[in-house]
N, C-alpha and C. Protein backbone atom coordinates (compact mmCIF):
# COMPACT_ATOMS: atom_id res chain seq x y z
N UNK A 1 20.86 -39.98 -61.38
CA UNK A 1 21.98 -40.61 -62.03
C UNK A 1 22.89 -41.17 -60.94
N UNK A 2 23.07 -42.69 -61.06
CA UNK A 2 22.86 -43.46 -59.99
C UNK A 2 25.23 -42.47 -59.63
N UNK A 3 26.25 -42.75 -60.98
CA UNK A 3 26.87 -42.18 -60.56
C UNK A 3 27.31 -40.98 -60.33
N UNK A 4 26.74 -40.01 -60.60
CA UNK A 4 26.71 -38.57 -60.24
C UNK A 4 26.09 -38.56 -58.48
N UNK A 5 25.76 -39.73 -58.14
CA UNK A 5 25.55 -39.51 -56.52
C UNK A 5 26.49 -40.31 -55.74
N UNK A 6 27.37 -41.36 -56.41
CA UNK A 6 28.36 -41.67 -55.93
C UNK A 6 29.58 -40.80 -55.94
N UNK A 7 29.70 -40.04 -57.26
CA UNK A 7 31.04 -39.35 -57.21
C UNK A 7 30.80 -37.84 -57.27
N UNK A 8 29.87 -37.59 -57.05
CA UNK A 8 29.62 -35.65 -56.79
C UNK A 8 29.79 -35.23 -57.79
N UNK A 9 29.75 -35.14 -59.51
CA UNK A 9 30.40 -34.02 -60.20
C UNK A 9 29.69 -32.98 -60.28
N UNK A 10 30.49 -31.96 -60.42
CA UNK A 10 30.13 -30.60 -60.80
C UNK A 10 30.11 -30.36 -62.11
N UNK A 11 30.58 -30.60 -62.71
CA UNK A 11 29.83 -30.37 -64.09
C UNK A 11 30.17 -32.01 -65.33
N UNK A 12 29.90 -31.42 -66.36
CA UNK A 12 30.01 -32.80 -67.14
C UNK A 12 30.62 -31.96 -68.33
N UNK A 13 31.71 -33.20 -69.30
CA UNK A 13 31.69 -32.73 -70.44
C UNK A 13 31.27 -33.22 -71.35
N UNK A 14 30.41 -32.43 -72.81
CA UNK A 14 29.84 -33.32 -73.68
C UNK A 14 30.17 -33.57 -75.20
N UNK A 15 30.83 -34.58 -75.58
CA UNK A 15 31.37 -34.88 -76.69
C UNK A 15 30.77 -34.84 -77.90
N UNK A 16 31.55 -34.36 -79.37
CA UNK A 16 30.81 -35.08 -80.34
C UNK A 16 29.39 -34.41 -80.84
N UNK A 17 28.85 -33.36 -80.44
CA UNK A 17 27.48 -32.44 -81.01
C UNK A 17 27.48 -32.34 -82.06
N UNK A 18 28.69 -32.19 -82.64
CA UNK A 18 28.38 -31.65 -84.36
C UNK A 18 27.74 -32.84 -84.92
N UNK A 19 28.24 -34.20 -84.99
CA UNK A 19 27.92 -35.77 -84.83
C UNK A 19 26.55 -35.14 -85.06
N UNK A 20 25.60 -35.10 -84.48
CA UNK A 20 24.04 -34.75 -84.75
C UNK A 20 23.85 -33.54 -85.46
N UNK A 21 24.38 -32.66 -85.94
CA UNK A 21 23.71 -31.93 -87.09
C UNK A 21 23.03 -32.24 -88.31
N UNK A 22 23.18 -33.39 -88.98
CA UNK A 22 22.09 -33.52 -90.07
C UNK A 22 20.94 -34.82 -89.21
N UNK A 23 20.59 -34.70 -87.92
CA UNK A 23 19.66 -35.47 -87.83
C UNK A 23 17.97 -34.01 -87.68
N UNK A 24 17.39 -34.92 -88.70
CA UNK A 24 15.85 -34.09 -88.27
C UNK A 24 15.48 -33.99 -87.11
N UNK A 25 15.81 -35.61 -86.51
CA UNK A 25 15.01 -35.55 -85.18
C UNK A 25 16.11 -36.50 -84.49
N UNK A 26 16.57 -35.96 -83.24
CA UNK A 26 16.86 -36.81 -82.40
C UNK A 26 16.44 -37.04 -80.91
N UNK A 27 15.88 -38.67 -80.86
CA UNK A 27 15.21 -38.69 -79.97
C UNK A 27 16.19 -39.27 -78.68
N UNK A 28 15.51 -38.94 -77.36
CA UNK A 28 16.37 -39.40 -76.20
C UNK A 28 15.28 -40.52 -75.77
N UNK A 29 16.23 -41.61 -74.91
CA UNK A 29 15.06 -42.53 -74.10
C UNK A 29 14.83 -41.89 -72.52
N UNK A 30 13.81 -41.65 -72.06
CA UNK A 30 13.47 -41.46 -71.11
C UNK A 30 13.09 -41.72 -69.86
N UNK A 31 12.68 -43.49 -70.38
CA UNK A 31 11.62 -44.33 -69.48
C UNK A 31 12.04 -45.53 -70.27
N UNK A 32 11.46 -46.90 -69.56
CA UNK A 32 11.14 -47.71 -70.39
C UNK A 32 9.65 -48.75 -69.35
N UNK A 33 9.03 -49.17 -70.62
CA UNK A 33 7.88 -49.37 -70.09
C UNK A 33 7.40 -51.14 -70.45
N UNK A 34 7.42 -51.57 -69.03
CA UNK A 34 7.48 -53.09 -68.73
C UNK A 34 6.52 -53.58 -69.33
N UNK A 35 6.21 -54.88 -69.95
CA UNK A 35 5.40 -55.69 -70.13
C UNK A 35 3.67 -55.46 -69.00
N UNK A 36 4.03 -54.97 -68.18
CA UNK A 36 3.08 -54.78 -67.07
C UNK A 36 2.57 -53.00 -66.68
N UNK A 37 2.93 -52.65 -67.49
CA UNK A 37 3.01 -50.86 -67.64
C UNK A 37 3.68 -50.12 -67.03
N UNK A 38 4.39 -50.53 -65.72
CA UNK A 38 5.40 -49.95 -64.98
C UNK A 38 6.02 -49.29 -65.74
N UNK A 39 6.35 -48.12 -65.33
CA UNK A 39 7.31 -47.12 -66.09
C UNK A 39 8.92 -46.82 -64.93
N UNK A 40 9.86 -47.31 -65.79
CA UNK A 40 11.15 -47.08 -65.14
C UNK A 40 12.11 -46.46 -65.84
N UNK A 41 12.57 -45.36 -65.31
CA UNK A 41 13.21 -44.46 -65.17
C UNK A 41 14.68 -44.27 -65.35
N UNK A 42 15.07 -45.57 -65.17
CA UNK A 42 16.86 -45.63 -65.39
C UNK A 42 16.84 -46.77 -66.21
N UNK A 43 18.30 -46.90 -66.81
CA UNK A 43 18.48 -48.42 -67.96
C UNK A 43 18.09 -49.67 -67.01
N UNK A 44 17.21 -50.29 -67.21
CA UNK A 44 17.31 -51.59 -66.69
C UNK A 44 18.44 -52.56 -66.40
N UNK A 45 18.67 -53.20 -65.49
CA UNK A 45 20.01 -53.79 -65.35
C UNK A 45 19.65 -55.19 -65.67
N UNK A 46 18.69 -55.95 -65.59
CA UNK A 46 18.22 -56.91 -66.42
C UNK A 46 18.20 -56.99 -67.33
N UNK A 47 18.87 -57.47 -68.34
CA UNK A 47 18.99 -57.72 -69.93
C UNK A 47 17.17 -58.65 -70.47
N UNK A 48 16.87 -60.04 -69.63
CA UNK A 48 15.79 -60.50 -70.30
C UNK A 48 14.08 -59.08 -69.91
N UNK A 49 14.67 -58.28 -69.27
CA UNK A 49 13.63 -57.25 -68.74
C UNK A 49 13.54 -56.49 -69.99
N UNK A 50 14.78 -55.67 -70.31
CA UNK A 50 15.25 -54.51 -71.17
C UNK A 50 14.59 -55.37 -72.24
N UNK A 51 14.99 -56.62 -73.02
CA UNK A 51 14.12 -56.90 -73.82
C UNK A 51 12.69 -56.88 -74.03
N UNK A 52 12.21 -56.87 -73.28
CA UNK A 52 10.44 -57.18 -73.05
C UNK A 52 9.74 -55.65 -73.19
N UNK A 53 10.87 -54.37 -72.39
CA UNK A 53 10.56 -53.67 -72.79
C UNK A 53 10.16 -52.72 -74.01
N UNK A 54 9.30 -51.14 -73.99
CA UNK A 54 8.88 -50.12 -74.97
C UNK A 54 9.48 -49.23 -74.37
N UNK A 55 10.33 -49.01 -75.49
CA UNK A 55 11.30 -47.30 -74.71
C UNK A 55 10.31 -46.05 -75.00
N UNK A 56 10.03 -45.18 -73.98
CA UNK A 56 9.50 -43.69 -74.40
C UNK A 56 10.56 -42.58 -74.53
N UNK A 57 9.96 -42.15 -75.88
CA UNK A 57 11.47 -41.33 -76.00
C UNK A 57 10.62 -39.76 -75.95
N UNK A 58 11.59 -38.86 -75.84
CA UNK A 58 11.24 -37.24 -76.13
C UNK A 58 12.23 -37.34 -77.41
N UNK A 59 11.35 -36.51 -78.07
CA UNK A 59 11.97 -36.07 -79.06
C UNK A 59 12.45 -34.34 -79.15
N UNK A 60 13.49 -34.43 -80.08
CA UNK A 60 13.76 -32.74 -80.16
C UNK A 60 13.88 -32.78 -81.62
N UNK A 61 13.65 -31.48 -81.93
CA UNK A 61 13.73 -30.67 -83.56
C UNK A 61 15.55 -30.54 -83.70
N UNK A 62 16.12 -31.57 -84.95
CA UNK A 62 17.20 -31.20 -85.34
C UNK A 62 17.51 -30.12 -85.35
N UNK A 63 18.99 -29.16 -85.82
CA UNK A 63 19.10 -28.17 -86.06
C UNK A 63 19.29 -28.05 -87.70
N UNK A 64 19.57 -29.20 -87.97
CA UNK A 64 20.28 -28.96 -89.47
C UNK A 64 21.05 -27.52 -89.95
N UNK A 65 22.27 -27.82 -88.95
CA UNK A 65 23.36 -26.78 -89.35
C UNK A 65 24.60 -27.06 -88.49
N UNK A 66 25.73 -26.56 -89.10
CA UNK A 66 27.01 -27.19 -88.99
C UNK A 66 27.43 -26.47 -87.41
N UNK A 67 27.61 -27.69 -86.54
CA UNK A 67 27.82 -26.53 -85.20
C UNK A 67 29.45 -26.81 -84.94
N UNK A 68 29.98 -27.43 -86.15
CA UNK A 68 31.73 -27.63 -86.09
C UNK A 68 32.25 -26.57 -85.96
N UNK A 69 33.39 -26.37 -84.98
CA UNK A 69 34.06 -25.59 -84.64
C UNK A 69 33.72 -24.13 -84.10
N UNK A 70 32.46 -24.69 -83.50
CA UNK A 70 31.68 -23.36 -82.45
C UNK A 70 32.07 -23.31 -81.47
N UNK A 71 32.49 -22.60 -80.63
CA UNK A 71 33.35 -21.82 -79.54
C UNK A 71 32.55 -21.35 -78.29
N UNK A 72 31.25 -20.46 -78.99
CA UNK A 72 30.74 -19.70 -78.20
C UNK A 72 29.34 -20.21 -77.88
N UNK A 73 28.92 -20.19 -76.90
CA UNK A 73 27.54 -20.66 -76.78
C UNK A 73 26.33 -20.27 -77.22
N UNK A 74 26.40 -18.84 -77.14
CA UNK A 74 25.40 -18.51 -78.34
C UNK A 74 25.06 -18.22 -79.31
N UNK A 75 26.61 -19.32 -79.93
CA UNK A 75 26.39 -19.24 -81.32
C UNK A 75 25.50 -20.65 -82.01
N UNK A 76 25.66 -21.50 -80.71
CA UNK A 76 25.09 -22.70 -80.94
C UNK A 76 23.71 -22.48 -81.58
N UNK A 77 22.82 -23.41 -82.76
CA UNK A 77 21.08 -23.46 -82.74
C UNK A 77 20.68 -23.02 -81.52
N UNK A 78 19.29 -22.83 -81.40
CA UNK A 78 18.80 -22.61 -80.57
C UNK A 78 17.83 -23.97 -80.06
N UNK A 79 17.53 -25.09 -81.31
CA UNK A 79 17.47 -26.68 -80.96
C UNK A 79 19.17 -27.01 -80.12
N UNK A 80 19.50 -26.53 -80.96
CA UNK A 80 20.95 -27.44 -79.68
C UNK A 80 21.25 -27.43 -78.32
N UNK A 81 20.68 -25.70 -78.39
CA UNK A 81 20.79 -25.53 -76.65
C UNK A 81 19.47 -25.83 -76.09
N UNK A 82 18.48 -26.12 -76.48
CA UNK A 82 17.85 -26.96 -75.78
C UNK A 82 17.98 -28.23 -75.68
N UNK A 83 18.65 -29.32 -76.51
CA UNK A 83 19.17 -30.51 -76.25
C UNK A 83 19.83 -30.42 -74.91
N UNK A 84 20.83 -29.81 -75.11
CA UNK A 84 22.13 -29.48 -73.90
C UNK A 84 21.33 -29.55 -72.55
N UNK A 85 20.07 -28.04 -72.85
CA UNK A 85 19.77 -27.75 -71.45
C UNK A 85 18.68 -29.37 -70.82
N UNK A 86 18.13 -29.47 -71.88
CA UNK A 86 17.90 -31.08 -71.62
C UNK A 86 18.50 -32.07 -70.61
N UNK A 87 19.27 -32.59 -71.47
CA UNK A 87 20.52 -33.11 -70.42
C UNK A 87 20.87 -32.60 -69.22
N UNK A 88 21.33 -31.35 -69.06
CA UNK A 88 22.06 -30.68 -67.68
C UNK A 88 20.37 -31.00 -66.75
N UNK A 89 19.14 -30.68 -67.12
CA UNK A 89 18.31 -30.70 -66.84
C UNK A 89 17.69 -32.13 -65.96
N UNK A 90 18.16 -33.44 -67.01
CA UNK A 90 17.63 -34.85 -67.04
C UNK A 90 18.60 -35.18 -65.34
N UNK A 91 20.03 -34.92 -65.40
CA UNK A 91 21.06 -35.61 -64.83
C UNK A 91 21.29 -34.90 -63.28
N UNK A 92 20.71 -33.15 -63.52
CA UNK A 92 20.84 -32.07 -62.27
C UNK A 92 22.37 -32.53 -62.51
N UNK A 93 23.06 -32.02 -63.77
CA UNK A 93 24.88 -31.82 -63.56
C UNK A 93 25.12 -30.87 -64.82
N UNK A 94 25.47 -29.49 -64.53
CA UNK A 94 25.61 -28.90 -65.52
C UNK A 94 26.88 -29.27 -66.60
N UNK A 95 26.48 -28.74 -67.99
CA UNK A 95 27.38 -29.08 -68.65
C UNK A 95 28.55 -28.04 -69.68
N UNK A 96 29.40 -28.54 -68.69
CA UNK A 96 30.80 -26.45 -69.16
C UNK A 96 31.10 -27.14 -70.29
N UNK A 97 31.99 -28.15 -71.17
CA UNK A 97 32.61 -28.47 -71.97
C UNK A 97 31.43 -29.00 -73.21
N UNK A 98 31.20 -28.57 -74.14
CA UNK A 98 30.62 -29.01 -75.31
C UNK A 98 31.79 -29.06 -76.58
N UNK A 99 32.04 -30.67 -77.10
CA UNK A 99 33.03 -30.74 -78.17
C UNK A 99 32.06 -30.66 -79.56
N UNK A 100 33.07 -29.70 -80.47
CA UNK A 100 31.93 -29.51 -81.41
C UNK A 100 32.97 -29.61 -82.91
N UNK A 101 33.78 -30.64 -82.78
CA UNK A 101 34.33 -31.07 -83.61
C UNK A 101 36.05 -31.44 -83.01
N UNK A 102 36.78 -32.09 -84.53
CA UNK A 102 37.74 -32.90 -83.82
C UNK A 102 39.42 -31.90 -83.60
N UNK A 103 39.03 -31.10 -83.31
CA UNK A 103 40.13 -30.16 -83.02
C UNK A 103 40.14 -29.91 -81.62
N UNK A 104 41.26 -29.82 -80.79
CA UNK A 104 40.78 -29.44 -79.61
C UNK A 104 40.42 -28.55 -79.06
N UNK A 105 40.40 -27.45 -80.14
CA UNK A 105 40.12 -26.01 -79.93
C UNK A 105 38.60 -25.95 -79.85
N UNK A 106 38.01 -27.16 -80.59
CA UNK A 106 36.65 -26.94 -80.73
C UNK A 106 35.51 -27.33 -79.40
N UNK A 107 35.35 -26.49 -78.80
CA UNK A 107 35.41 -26.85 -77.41
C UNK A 107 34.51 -25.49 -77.07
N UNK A 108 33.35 -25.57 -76.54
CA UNK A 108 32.54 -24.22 -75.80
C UNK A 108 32.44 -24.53 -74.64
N UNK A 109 33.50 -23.54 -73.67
CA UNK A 109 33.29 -23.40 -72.56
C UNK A 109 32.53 -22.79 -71.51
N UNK A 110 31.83 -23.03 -70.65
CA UNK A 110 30.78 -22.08 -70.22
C UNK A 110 30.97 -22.21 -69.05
N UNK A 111 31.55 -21.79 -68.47
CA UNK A 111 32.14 -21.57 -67.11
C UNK A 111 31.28 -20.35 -66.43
């Protein structure tokens, strides 16, 4: 992650989770794969490229359940925290702040 090596962070925060509770499946893009089979790894910065491209996505198993106003981390699904660990995983930047609805209390810290 081209800026996580310009600006060092130590951790990340991640907005908005509850937002995906009624999805079955939500998929991430991973790659995208050129007209020529090349497989690349970050968003293309070429717009007539990004068009031409086939995104490969991973998919994950929804949780289908309300993770509004969860606090604690292991109260989260157990699909959710693998989304999460996903991410912290994809970027090498862990992630302390998960918003899990629009209160500001709603907030799992994992320090």
């Amino acid at each position: 992650m081209l800026t996580r090596e310009l600006i060092d962070y130590t951790s990340l925060n991640l907005t908005k989770l509850d937002v995906l509770d009624t999805f079955p499946i939500i998929r991430v893009a991973i790659a995208y794969i050129t007209p020529d089979g090349e497989k690349i790894t970050s968003f293309p910065a070429d717009l007539s490229l990004l068009a031409k491209c086939t995104v490969e996505y991973k998919d994950f198993q929804g949780w289908q359940s309300s993770t509004k106003g969860v606090r604690i981390w292991n109260q989260l699904p157990l699909q959710a925290q693998e989304y999460v660990k996903f991410i912290e995983s994809s970027i090498g930047t862990k992630i302390v702040y998960i918003g899990t609805g629009q209160d500001r209390e709603d907030m799992i810290c994992r320090e």
